[in-house]
Protein backbone atom coordinates (compact mmCIF):
# COMPACT_ATOMS: atom_id res chain seq x y z
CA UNK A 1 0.00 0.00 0.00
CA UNK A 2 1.13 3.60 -0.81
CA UNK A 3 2.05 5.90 2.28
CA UNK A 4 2.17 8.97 0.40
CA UNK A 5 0.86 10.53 3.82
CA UNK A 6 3.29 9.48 5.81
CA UNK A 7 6.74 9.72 5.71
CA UNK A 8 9.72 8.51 8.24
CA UNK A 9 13.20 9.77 8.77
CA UNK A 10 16.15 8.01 11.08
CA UNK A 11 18.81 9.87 12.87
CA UNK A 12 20.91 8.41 14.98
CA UNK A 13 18.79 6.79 17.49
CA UNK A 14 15.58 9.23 16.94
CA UNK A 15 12.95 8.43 14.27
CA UNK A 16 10.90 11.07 12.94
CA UNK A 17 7.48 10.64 11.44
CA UNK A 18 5.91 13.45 9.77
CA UNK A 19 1.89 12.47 9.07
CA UNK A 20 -0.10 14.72 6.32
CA UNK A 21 -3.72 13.69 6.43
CA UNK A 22 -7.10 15.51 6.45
CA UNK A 23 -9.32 15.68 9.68
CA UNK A 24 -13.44 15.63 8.74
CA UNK A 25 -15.49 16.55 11.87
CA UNK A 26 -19.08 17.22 10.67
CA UNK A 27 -21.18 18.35 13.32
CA UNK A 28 -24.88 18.17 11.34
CA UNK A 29 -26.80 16.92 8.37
CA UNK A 30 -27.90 12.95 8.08
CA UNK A 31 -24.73 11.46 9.04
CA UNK A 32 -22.36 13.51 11.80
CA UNK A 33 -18.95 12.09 13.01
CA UNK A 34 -19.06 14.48 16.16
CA UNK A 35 -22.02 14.90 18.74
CA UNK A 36 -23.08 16.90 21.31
CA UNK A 37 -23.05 14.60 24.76
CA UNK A 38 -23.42 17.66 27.41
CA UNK A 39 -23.88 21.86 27.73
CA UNK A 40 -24.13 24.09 30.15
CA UNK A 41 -27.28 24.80 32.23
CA UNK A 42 -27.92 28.32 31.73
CA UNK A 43 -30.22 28.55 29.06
CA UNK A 44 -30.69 32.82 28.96
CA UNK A 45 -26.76 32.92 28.47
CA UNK A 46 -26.06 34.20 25.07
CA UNK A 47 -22.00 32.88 24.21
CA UNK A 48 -20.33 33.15 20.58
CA UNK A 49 -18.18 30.26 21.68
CA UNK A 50 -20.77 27.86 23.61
CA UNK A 51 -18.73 27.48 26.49
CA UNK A 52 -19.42 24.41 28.70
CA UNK A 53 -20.77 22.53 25.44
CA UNK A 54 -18.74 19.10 25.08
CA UNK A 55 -18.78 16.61 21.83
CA UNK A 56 -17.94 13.00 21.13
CA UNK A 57 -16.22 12.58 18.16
CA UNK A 58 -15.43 9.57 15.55
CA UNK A 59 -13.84 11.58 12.26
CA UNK A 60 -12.44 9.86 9.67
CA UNK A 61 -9.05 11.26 8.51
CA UNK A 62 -8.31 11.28 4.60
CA UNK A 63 -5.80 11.14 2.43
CA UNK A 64 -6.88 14.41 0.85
CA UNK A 65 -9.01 17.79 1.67
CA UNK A 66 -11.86 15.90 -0.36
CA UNK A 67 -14.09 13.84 2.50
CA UNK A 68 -14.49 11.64 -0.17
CA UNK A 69 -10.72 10.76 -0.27
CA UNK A 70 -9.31 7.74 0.89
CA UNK A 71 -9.30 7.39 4.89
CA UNK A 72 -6.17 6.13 6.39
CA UNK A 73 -7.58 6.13 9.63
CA UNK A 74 -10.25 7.96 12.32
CA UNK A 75 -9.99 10.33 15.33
CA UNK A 76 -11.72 8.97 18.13
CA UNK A 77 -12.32 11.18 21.69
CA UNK A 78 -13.90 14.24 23.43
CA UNK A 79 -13.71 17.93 23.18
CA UNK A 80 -15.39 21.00 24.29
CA UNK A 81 -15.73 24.63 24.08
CA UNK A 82 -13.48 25.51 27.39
CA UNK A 83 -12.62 29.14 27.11
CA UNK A 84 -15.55 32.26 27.26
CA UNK A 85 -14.24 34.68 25.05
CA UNK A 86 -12.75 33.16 22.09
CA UNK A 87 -13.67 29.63 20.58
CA UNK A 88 -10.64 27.18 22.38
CA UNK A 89 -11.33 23.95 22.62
CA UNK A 90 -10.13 21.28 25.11
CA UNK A 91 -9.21 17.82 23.33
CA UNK A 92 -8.63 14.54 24.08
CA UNK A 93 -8.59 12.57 21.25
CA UNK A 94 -6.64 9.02 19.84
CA UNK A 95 -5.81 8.61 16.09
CA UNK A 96 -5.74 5.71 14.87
CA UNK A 97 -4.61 4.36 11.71
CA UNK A 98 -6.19 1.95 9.45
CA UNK A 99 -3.42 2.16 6.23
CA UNK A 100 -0.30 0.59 4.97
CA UNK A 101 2.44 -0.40 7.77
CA UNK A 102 0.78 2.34 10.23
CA UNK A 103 -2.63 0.33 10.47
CA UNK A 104 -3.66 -0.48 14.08
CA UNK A 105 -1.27 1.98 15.32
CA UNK A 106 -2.60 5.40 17.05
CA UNK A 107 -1.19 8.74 18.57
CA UNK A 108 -3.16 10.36 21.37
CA UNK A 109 -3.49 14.47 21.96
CA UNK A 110 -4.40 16.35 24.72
CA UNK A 111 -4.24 19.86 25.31
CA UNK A 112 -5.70 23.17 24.43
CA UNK A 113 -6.85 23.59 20.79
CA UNK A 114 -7.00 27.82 19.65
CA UNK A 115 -9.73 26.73 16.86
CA UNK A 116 -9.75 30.82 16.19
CA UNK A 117 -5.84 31.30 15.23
CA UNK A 118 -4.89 29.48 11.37
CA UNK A 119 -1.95 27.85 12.73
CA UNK A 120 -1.97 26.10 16.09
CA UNK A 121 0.22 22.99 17.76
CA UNK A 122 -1.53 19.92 19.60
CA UNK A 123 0.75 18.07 21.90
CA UNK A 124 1.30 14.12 21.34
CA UNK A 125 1.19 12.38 24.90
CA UNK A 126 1.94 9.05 23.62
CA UNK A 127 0.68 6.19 21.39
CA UNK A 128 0.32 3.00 20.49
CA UNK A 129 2.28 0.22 17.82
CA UNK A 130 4.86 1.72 15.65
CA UNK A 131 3.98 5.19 17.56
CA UNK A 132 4.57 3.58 20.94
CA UNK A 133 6.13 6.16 23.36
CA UNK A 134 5.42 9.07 20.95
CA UNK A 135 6.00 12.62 21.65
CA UNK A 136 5.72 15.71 19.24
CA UNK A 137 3.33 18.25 18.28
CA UNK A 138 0.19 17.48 15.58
């Protein structure tokens, strides 16, 4: 199988992955990958960022930007809307892979996800298979 996604470099006694894939999280319509479990009890409280809400997710993750692309694997977890004034989420989530020599393998985030600012950094708390002991940023 092709891993055009993925690619892995050796030096010395550290291995570096670097993953490219395409994360889907569809919140409506017939068939949603992420859904609201819990929200806040304060119905008259009028929030641009719907603080307190919390989803359960199951996205695939694609090859391309297409949703229709091939899926090398799925983001499984929780997250919710954890900050009052800007949208920042708070995610816990596992990836795991389903392609090529990476299937049944999985990295797992945690932290505080910025969904406002374009370019943001997730940190990788560990993993599973041939990501075992993982560390990084996603």
């Amino acid at each position: 199988m092709s891993q055009e996604w993925a690619k892995t470099v050796v030096s010395g006694k550290e291995q570096t992955t670097t993953l490219q894939f395409y994360f889907h999280d569809i919140q409506s319509g017939k068939s949603p990958t992420a859904v609201r479990v819990a929200q806040p009890i304060q119905p008259d409280r009028k929030t641009t960022t719907e603080f307190g809400v919390l989803l359960m997710a199951d996205d695939p993750l694609t090859i391309g930007p297409d949703p229709n692309s091939k899926i090398v694997g799925r983001a499984q977890g929780l997250y919710g809307s954890a900050c009052q004034d800007e949208l920042s989420l708070v995610m816990a989530l596992s990836y795991t892979f389903s392609d090529g020599k990476y299937k049944d393998s999985s990295i797992s985030i945690m932290g505080r996800n910025s969904a406002s600012k374009p370019v943001r950094e997730m940190p990788v708390v560990g993993g599973t298979g041939l990501f075992r002991m993982a560390r990084g940023l996603l």
